[in-house]
Protein backbone atom coordinates (compact mmCIF):
# COMPACT_ATOMS: atom_id res chain seq x y z
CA UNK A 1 -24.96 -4.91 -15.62
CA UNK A 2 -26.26 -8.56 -14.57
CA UNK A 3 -26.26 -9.80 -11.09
CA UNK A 4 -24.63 -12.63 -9.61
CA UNK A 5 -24.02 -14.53 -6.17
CA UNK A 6 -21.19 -17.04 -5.07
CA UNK A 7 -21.03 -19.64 -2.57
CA UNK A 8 -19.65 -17.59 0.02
CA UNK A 9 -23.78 -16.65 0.25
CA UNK A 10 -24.53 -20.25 0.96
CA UNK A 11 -21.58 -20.58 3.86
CA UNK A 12 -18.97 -22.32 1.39
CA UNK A 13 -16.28 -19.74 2.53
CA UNK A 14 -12.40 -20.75 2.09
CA UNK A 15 -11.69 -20.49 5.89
CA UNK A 16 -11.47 -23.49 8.01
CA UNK A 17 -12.76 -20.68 11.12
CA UNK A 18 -16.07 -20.03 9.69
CA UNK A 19 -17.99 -22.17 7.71
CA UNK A 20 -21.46 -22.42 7.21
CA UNK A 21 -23.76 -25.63 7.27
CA UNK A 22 -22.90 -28.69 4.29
CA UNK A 23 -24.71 -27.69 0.88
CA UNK A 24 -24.42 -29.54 -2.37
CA UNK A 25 -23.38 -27.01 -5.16
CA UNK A 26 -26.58 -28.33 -7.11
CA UNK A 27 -28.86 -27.17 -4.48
CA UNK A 28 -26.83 -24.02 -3.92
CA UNK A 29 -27.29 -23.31 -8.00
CA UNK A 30 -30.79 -24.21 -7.76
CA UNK A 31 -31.29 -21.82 -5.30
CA UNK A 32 -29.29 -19.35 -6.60
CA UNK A 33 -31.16 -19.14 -10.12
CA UNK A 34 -34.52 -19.43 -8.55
CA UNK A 35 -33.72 -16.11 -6.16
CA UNK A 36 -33.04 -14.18 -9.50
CA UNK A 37 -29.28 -14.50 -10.06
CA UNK A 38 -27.92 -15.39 -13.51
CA UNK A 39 -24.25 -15.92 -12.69
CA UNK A 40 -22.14 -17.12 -9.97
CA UNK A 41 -18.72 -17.68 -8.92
CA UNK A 42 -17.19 -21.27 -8.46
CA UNK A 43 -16.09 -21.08 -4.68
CA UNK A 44 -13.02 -23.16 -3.29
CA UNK A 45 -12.14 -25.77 -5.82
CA UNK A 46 -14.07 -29.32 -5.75
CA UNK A 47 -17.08 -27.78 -4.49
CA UNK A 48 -18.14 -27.84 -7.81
CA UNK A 49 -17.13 -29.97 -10.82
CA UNK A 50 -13.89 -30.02 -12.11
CA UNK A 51 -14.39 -31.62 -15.12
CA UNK A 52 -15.17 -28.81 -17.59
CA UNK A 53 -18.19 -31.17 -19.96
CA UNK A 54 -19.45 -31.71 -16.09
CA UNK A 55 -19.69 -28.16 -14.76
CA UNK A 56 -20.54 -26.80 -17.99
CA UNK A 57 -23.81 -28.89 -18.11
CA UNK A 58 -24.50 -27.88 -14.68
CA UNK A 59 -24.48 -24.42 -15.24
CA UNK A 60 -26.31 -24.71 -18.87
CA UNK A 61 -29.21 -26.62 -17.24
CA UNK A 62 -30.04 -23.39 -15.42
CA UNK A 63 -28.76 -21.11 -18.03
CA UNK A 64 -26.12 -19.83 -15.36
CA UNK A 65 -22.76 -18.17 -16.70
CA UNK A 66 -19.39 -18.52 -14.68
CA UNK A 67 -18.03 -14.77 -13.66
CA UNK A 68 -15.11 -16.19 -11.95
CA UNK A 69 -12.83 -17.35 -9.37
CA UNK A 70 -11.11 -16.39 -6.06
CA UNK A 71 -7.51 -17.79 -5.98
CA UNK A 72 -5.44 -17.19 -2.68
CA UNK A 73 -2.01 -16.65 -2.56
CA UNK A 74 0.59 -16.19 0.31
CA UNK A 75 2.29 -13.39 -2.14
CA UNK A 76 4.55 -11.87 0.06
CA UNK A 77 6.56 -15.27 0.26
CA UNK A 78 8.61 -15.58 -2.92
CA UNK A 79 8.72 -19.57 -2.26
CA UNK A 80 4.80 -19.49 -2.43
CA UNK A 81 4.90 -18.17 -6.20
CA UNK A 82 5.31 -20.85 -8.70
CA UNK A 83 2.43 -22.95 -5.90
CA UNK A 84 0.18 -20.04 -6.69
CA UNK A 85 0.95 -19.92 -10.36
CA UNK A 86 0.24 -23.39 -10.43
CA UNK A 87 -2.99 -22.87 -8.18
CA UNK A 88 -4.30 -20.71 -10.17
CA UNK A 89 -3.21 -21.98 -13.87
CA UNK A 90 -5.39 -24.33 -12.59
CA UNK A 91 -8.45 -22.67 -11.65
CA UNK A 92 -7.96 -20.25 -15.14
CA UNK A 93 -8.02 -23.50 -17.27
CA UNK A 94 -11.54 -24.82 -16.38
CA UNK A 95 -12.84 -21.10 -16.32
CA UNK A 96 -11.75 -20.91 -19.29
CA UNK A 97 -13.68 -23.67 -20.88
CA UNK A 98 -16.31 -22.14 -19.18
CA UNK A 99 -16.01 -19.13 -21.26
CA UNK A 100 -18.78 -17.95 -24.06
CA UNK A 101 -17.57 -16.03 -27.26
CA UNK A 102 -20.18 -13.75 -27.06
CA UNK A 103 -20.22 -13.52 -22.97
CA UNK A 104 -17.27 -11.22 -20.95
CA UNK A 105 -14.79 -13.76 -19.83
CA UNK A 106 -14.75 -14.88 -16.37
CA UNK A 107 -12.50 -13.34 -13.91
CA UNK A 108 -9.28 -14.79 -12.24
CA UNK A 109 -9.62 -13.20 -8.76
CA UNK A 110 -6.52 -12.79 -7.03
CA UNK A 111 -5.77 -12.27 -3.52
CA UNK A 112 -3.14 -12.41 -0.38
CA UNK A 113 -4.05 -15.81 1.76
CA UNK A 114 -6.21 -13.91 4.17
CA UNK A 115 -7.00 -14.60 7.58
CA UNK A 116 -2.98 -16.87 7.53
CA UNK A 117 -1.33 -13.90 9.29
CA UNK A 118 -2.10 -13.93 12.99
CA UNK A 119 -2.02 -9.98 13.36
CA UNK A 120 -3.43 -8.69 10.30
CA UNK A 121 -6.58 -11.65 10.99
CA UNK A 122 -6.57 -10.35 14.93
CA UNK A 123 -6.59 -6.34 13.62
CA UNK A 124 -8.75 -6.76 10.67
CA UNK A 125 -10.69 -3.75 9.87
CA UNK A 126 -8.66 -1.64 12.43
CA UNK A 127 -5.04 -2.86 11.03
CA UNK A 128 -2.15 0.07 11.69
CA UNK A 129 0.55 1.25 9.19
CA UNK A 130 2.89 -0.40 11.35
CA UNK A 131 1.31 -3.89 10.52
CA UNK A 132 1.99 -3.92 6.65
CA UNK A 133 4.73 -4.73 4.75
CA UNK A 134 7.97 -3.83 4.31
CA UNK A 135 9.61 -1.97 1.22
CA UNK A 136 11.04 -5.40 0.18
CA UNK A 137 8.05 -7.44 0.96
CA UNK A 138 5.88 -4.76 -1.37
CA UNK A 139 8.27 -5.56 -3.99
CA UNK A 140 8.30 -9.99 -3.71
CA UNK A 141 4.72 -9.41 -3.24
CA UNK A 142 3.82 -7.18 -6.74
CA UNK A 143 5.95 -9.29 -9.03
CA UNK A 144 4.19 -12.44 -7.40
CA UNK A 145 0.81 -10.95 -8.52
CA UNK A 146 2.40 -9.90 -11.81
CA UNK A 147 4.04 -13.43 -12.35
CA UNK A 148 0.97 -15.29 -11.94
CA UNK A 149 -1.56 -12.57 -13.73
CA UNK A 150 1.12 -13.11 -16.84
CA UNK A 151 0.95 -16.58 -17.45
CA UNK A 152 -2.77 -17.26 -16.61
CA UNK A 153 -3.04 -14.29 -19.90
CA UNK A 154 -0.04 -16.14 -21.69
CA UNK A 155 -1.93 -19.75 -21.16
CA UNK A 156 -5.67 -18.77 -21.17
CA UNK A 157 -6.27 -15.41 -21.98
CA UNK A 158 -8.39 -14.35 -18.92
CA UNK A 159 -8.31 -11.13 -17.16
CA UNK A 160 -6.63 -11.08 -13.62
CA UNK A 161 -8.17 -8.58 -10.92
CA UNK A 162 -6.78 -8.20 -7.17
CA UNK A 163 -9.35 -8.31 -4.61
CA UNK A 164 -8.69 -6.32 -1.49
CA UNK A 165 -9.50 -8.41 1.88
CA UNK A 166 -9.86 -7.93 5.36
CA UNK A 167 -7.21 -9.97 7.16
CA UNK A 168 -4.77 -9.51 4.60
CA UNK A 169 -1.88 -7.58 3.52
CA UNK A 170 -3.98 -5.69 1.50
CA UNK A 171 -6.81 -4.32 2.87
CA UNK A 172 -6.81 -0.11 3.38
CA UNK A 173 -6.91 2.17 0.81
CA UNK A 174 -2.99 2.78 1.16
CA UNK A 175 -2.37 -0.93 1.03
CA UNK A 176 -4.54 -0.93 -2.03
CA UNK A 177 -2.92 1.92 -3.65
CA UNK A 178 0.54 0.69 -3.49
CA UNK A 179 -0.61 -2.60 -4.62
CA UNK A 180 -1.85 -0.70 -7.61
CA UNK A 181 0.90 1.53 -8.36
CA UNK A 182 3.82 -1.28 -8.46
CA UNK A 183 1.97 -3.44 -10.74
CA UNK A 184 1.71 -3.30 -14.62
CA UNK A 185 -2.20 -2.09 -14.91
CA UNK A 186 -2.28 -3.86 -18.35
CA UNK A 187 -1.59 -7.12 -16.07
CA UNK A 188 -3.52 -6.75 -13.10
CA UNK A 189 -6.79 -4.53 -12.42
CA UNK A 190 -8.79 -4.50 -9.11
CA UNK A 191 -12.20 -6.26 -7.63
CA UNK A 192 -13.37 -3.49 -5.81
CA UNK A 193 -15.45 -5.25 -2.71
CA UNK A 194 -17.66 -2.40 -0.92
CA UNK A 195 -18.08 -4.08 2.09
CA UNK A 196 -14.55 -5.11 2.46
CA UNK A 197 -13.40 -1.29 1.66
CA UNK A 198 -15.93 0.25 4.19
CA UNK A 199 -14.65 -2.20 7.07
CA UNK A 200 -10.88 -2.19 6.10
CA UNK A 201 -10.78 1.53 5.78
CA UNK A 202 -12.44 2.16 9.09
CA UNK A 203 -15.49 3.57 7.88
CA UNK A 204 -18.61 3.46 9.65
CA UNK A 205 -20.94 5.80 8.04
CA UNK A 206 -20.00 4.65 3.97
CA UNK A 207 -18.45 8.02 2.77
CA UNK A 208 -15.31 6.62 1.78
CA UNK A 209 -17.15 4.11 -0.49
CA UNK A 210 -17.52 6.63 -3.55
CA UNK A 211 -13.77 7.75 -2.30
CA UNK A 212 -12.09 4.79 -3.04
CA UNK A 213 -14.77 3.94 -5.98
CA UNK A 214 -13.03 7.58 -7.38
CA UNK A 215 -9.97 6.84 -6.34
CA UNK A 216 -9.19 3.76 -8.19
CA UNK A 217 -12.06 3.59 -10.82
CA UNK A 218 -9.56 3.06 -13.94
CA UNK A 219 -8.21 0.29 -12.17
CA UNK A 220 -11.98 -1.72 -11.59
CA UNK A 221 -12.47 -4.40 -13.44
CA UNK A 222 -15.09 -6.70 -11.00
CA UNK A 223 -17.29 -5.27 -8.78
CA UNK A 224 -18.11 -7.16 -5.47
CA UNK A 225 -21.56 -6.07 -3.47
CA UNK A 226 -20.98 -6.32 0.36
CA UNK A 227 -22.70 -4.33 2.88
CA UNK A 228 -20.80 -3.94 6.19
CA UNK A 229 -23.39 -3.30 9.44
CA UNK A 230 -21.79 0.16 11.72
CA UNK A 231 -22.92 -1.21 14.66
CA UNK A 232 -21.15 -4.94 14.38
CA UNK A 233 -18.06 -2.88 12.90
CA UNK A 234 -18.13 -0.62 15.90
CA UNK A 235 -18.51 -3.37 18.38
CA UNK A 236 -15.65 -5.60 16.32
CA UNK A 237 -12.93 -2.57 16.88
CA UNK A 238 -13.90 -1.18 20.45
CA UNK A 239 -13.63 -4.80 21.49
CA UNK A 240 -10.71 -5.77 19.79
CA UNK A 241 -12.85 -8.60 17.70
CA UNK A 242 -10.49 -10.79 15.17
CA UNK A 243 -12.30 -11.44 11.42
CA UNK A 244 -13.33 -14.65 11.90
CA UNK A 245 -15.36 -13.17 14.97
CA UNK A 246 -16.59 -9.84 13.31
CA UNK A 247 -17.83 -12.19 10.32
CA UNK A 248 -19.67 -15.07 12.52
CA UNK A 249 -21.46 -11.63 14.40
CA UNK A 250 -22.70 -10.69 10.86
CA UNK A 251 -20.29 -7.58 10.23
CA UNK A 252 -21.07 -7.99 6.65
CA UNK A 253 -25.09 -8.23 6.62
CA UNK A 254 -27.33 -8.46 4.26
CA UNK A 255 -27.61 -5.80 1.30
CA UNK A 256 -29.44 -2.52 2.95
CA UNK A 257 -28.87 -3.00 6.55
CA UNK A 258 -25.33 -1.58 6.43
CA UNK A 259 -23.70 1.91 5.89
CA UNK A 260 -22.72 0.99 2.01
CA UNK A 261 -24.65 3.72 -0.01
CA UNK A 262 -25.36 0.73 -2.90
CA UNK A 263 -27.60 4.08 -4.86
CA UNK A 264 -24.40 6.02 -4.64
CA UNK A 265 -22.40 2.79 -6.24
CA UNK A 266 -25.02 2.19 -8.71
CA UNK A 267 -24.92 5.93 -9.88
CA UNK A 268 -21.10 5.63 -10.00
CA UNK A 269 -21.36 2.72 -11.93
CA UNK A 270 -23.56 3.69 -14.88
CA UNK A 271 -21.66 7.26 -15.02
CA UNK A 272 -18.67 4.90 -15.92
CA UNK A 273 -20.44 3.10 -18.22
CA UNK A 274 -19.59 -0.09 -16.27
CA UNK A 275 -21.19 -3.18 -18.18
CA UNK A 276 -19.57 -5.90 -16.14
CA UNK A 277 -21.08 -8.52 -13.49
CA UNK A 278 -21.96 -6.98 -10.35
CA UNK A 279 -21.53 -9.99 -7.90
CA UNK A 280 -23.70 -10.19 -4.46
CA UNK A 281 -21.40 -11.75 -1.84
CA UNK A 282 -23.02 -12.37 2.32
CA UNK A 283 -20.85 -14.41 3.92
CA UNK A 284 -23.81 -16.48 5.98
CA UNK A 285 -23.13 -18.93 8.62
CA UNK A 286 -25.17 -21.24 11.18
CA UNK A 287 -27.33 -18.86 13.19
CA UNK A 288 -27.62 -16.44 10.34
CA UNK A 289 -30.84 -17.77 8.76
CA UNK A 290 -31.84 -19.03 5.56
CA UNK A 291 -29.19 -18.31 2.85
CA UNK A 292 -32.05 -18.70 -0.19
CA UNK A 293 -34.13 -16.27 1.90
CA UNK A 294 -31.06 -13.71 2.43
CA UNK A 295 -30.14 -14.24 -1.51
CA UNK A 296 -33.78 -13.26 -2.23
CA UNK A 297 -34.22 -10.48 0.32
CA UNK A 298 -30.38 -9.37 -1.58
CA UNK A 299 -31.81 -9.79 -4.80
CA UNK A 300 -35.32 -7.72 -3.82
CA UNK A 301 -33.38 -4.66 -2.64
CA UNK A 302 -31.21 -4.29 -5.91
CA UNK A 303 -34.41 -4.96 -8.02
CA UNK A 304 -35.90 -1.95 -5.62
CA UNK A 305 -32.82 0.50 -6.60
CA UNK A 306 -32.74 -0.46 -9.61
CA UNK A 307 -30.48 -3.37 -10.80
């Protein structure tokens, strides 16, 4: 297992609601190889080159591999298909060129366009059956993720995974599960995020972590490592806090102050034999601190158990 970061550590998150301070991807790689990480992800696209000769270079010059990319889609809107297929044909091409013969290939990472759907954003990480989808909506929704999973395989040959997401459609472990069982498992496997699991299935403790790591382990293909702080996540749902306002309060913290049992994970994860990227994720914004000194406190506590 080798360990990664994205720019989600360095405040380059996809929302428009929480952002973190201006940082040129060159000094968020620098800083992201010289806290210990030897792969990242590319973040939303332009904030790093497009040009494949470009961003390969980049990445060479600090002998950094590309694991993936996250890829939004509205999927339970049929019209919003062939703009995500296109999105993320896209994205797929220049990982692809990214690609080593002897490396794993990098990920596409597929998900619902989180924090776009004013009560599943408001309820995140306390969201009520009665706030999914409906049995037609399930359906437009899997054959989306199907469609575009297909032709990013037909037209590059990459691996899709689904990542589960606070403030989206699919965030519990039902929502998950259903996800899972309408969709061709050949075609699409799953990014399990621990810190997004623990909040979205209303944990506070981490028990349900090696639940849902058990209960959908022949479906994990990418392996996210989010901790999620009980105390934020307590405040968040007695309060009635939306993401964007659990996430700017540091709901997911840095690795080790939260209730995710990361020795538990790591056990899991050698018991399966899992050989794939293990990717560090801290969504830090203004007030936070240092993201080069949270990456290297991140990286310190998975050298400490281990990884």
């Amino acid at each position: 297992m080798r360990i990664a970061n994205a720019p989600c550590s360095w405040g380059a998150l996809e929302f428009d609601d929480v952002k973190g301070e201006g940082i040129t991807y060159g000094r968020m790689l620098d800083e992201l190889r010289d806290t210990g990480y030897v792969g990242t992800e590319l973040g939303d696209w332009g904030f790093m080159p497009t040009v494949p000769a470009q961003l390969q270079l980049e990445l060479k010059r600090r002998n950094l591999s590309m694991v993936g990319a996250f890829v939004p889609v509205a999927l339970k809107d049929a019209r919003m298909h062939a703009v995500g297929e296109a999105e993320a044909l896209k994205v797929a091409r220049l990982l692809s060129a990214m690609a080593e013969e002897e490396d794993q290939s990098p990920f596409l990472i597929l998900a619902d366009a989180n924090g776009t759907e004013p009560e599943r954003t408001h309820n995140a990480g306390h969201v009520t059956n009665e706030m999914g989808l409906s049995a037609a909506q399930w359906t437009t929704f899997a054959r989306g993720a199907e469609r575009i999973a297909r032709r990013v395989r037909e037209e590059t040959g990459m691996p899709t995974a689904f990542h589960h997401h606070c403030a989206g459609y699919v965030e519990t472990p039902q929502e998950i599960e259903r996800l899972l069982d309408m969709t061709d498992p050949e075609l699409l496997g799953l990014v399990f995020d621990t810190g997004h699991y623990l909040y979205g299935s209303g944990d506070i403790d981490g028990q349900r972590v090696l639940e849902g790591l058990e209960r959908f382990g022949k479906r994990i293909q990418h392996v996210h490592f989010k901790d999620c702080h009980p105390l934020v996540a307590r405040q968040a749902r007695s309060e009635g806090w939306d993401y964007f306002t659990a996430v700017s309060n540091g709901v997911f913290c840095e690795l080790g102050q939260g209730s995710v049992p990361f020795e538990v994970v790591r056990d899991w994860l050698h018991g399966r034999g899992y050989d794939g990227w293990i990717v560090v994720e801290q969504d830090v914004l203004p007030g936070m601190g240092s993201p080069k000194e949270s990456a290297q406190r991140n990286r310190a506590y998975l050298k400490a158990i281990g990884l």
